[in-house]
C-alpha atoms as a PDB file:
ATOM      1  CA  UNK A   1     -13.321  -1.880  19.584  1.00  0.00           C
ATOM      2  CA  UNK A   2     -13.694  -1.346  15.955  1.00  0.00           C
ATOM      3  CA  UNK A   3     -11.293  -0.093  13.655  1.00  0.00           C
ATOM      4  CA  UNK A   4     -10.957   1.549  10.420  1.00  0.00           C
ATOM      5  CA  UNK A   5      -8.157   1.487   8.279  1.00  0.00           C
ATOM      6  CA  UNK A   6      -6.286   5.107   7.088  1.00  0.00           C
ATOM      7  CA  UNK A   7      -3.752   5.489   4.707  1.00  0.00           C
ATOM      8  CA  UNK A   8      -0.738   7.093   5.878  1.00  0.00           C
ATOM      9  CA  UNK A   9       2.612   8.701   4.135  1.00  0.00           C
ATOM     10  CA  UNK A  10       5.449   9.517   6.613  1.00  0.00           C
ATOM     11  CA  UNK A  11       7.851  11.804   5.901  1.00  0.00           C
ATOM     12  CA  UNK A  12      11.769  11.264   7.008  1.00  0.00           C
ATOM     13  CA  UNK A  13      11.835  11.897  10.552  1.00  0.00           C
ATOM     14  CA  UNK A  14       7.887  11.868  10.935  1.00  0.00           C
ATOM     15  CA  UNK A  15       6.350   9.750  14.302  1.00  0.00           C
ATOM     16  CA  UNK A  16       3.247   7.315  13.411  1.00  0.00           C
ATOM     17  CA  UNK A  17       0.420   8.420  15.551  1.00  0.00           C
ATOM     18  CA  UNK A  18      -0.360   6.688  18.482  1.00  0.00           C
ATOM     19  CA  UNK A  19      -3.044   5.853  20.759  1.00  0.00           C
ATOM     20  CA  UNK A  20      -1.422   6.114  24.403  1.00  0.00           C
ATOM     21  CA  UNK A  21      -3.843   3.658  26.133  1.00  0.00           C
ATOM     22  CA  UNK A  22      -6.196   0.610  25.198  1.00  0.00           C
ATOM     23  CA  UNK A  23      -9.340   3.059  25.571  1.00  0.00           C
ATOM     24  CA  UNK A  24      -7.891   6.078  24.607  1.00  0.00           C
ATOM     25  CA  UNK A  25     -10.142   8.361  21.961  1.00  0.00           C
ATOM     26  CA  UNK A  26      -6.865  10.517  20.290  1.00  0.00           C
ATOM     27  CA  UNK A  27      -3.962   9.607  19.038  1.00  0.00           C
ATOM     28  CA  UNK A  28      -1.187  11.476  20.221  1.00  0.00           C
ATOM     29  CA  UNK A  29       0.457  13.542  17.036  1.00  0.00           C
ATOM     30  CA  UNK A  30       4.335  14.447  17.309  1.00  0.00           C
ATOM     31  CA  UNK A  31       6.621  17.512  16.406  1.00  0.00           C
ATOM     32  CA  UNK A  32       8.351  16.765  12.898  1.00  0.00           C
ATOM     33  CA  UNK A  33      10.378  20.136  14.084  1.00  0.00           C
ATOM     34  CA  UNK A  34      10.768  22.370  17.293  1.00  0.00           C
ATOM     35  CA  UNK A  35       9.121  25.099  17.908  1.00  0.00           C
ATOM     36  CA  UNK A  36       9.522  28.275  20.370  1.00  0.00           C
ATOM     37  CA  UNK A  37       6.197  30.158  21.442  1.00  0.00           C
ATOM     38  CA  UNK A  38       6.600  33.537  23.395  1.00  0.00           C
ATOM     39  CA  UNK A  39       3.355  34.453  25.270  1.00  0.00           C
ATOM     40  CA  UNK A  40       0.531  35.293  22.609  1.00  0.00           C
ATOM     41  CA  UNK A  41       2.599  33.864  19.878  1.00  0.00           C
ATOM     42  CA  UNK A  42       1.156  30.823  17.824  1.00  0.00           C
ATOM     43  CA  UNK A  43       2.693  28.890  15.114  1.00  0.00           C
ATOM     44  CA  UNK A  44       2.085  26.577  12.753  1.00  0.00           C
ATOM     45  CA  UNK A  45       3.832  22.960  13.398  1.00  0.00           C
ATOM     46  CA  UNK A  46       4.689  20.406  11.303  1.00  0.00           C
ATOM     47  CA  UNK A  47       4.224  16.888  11.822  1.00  0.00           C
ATOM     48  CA  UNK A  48       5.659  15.433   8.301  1.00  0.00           C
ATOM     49  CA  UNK A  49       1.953  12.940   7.612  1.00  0.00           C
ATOM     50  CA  UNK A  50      -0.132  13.349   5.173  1.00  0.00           C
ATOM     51  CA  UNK A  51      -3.332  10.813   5.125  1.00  0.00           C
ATOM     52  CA  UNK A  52      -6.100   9.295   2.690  1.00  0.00           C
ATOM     53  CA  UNK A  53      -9.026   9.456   5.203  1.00  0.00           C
ATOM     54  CA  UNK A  54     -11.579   7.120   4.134  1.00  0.00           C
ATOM     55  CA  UNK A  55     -15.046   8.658   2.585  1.00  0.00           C
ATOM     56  CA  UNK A  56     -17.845   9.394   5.400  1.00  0.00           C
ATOM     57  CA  UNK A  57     -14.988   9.982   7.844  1.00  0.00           C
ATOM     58  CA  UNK A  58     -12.776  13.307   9.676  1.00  0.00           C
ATOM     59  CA  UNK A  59      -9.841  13.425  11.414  1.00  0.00           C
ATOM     60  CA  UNK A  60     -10.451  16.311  14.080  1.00  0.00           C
ATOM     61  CA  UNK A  61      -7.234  17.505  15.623  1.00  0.00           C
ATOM     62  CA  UNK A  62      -7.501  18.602  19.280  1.00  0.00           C
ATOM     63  CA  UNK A  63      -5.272  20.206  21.985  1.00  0.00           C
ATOM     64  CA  UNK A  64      -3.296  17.761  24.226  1.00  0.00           C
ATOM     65  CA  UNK A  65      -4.637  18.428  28.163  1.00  0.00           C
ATOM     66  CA  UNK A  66      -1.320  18.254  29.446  1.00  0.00           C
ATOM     67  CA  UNK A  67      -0.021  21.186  27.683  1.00  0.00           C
ATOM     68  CA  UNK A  68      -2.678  22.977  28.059  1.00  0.00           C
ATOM     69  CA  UNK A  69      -2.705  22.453  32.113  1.00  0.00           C
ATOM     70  CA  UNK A  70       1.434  22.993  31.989  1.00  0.00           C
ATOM     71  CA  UNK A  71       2.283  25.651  29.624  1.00  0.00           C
ATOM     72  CA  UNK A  72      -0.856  27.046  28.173  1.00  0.00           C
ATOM     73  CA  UNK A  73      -0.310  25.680  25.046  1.00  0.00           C
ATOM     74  CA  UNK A  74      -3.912  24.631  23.167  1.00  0.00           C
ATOM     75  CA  UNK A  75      -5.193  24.631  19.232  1.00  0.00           C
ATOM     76  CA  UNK A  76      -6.648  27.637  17.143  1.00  0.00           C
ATOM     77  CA  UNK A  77      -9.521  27.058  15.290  1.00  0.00           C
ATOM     78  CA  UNK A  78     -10.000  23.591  17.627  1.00  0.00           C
ATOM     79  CA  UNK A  79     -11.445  21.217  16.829  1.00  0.00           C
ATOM     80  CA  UNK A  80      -9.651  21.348  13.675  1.00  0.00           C
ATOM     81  CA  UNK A  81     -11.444  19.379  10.959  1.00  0.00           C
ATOM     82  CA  UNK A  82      -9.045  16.641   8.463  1.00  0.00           C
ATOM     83  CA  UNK A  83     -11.519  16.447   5.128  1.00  0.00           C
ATOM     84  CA  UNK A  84     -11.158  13.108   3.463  1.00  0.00           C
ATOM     85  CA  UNK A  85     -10.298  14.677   0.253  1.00  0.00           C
ATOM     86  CA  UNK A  86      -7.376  16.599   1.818  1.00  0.00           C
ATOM     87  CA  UNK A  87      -3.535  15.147   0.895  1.00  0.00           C
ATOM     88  CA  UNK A  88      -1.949  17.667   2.297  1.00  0.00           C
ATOM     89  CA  UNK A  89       0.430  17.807   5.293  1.00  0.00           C
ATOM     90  CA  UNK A  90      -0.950  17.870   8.621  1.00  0.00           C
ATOM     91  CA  UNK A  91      -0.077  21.107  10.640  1.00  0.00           C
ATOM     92  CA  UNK A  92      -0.984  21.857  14.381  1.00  0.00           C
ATOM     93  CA  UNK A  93      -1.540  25.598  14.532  1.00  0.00           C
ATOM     94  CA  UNK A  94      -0.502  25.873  18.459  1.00  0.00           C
ATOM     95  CA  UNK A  95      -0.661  29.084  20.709  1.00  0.00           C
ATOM     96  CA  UNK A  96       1.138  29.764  23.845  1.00  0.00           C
ATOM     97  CA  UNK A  97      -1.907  31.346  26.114  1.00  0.00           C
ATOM     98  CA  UNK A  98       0.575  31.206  29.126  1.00  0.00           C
ATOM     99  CA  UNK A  99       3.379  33.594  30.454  1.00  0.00           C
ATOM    100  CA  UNK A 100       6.330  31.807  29.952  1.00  0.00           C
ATOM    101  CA  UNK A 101       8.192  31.189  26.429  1.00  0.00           C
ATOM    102  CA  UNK A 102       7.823  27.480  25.623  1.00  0.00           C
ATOM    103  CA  UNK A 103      10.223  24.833  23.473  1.00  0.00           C
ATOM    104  CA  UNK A 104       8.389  22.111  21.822  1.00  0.00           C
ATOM    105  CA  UNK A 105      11.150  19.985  20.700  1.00  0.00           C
ATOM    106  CA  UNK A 106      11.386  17.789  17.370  1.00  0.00           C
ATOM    107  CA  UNK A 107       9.164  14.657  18.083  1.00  0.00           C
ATOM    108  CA  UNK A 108       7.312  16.160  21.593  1.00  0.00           C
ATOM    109  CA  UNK A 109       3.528  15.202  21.577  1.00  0.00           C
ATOM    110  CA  UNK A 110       1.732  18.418  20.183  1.00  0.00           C
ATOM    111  CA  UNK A 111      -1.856  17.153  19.370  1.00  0.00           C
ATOM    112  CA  UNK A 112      -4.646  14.860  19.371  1.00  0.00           C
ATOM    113  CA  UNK A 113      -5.700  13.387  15.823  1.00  0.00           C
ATOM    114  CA  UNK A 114      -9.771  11.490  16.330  1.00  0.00           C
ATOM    115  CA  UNK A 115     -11.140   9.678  13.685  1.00  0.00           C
ATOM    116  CA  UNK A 116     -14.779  10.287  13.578  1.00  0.00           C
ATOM    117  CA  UNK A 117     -17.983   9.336  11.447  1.00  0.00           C
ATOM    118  CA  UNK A 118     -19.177  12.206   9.225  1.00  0.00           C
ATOM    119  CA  UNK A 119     -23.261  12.718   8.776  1.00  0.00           C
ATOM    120  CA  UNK A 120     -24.473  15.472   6.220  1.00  0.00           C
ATOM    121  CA  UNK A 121     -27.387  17.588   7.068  1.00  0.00           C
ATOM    122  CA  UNK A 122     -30.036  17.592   3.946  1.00  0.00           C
ATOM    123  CA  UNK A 123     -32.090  21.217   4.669  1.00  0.00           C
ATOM    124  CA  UNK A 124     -35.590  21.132   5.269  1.00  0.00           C
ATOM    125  CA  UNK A 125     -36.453  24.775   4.851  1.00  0.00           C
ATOM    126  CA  UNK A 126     -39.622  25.666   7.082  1.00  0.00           C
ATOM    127  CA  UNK A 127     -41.393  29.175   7.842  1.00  0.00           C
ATOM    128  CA  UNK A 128     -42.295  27.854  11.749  1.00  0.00           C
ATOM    129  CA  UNK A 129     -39.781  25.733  13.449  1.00  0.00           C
ATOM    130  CA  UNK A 130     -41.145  23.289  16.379  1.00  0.00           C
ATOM    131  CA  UNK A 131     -41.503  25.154  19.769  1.00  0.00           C
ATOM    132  CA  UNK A 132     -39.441  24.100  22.643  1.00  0.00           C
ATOM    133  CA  UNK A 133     -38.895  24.609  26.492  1.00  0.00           C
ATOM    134  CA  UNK A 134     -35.822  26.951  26.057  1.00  0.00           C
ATOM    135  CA  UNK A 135     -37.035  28.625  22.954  1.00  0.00           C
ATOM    136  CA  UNK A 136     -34.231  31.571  21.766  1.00  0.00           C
ATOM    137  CA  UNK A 137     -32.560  31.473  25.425  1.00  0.00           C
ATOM    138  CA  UNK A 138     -29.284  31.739  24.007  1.00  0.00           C
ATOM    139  CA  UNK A 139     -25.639  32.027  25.863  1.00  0.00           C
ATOM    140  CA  UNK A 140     -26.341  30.938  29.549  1.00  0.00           C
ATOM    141  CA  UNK A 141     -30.025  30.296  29.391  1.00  0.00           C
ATOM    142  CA  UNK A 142     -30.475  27.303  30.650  1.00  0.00           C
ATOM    143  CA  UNK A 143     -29.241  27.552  34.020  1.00  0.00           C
ATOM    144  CA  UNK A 144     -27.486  29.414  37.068  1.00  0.00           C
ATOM    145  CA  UNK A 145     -25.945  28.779  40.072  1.00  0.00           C
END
């Protein structure tokens, strides 16, 4: 499997992230401090990195499955999008969709981090755009049960 090299400053305490299995997609992305979500209540968590992403690439940070299937915890505005020019801190903005309070404690897994190739779109500005078999069908369209 390829791999590209990211630059990476930790702060004190931070966790390198970390891919849990030989074909896994996302790293797993730690707590740098706890955290206590009531029901409805999000918050955003630091995780102490801060990265150089390499030019044509994103990070995109996603919601960890088992969370989400345990405690209802998952991602606003997911997937989250790392620009290559950013150097600031990572945060995971996390809410608690579930019915219990939750602890995430100092150095718990809280999100997925996927490097991924970036491709600009150039516009081609048209009057007519090419026909096709759905057409405007829009939410739902293309299929029932």
């Amino acid at each position: 499997m390829e791999s590209v090299e990211v630059q990476i400053q930790l702060e004190d305490g931070a966790i390198l992230p970390q891919y849990a299995t030989a074909l896994a997609a996302g790293m797993d992305v730690h707590a740098l401090e706890s955290a206590t979500l009531a029901p409805g209540e999000r918050a955003l968590i630091r995780t102490g990195l801060r990265v150089a992403i390499p030019e044509g690439f994103e990070i995109q940070v996603r919601p960890r499955s088992g969370l989400a299937a345990k405690h209802g915890i998952t991602l606003l505005n997911t997937p989250g999008t790392i620009d290559a020019d950013f150097r600031g801190e990572i945060k995971i903005l996390a809410i608690n969709l579930g019915t219990n309070v939750v602890e995430l404690p100092k150095g718990d897994r809280i999100a997925q981090l996927v490097l991924c190739p970036v491709v600009r779109a150039s516009w081609s500005i048209r009057q007519n755009l090419e026909e096709t078999e759905r057409g405007e069908g829009g939410f739902g369209s293309t299929g029932t049960r």
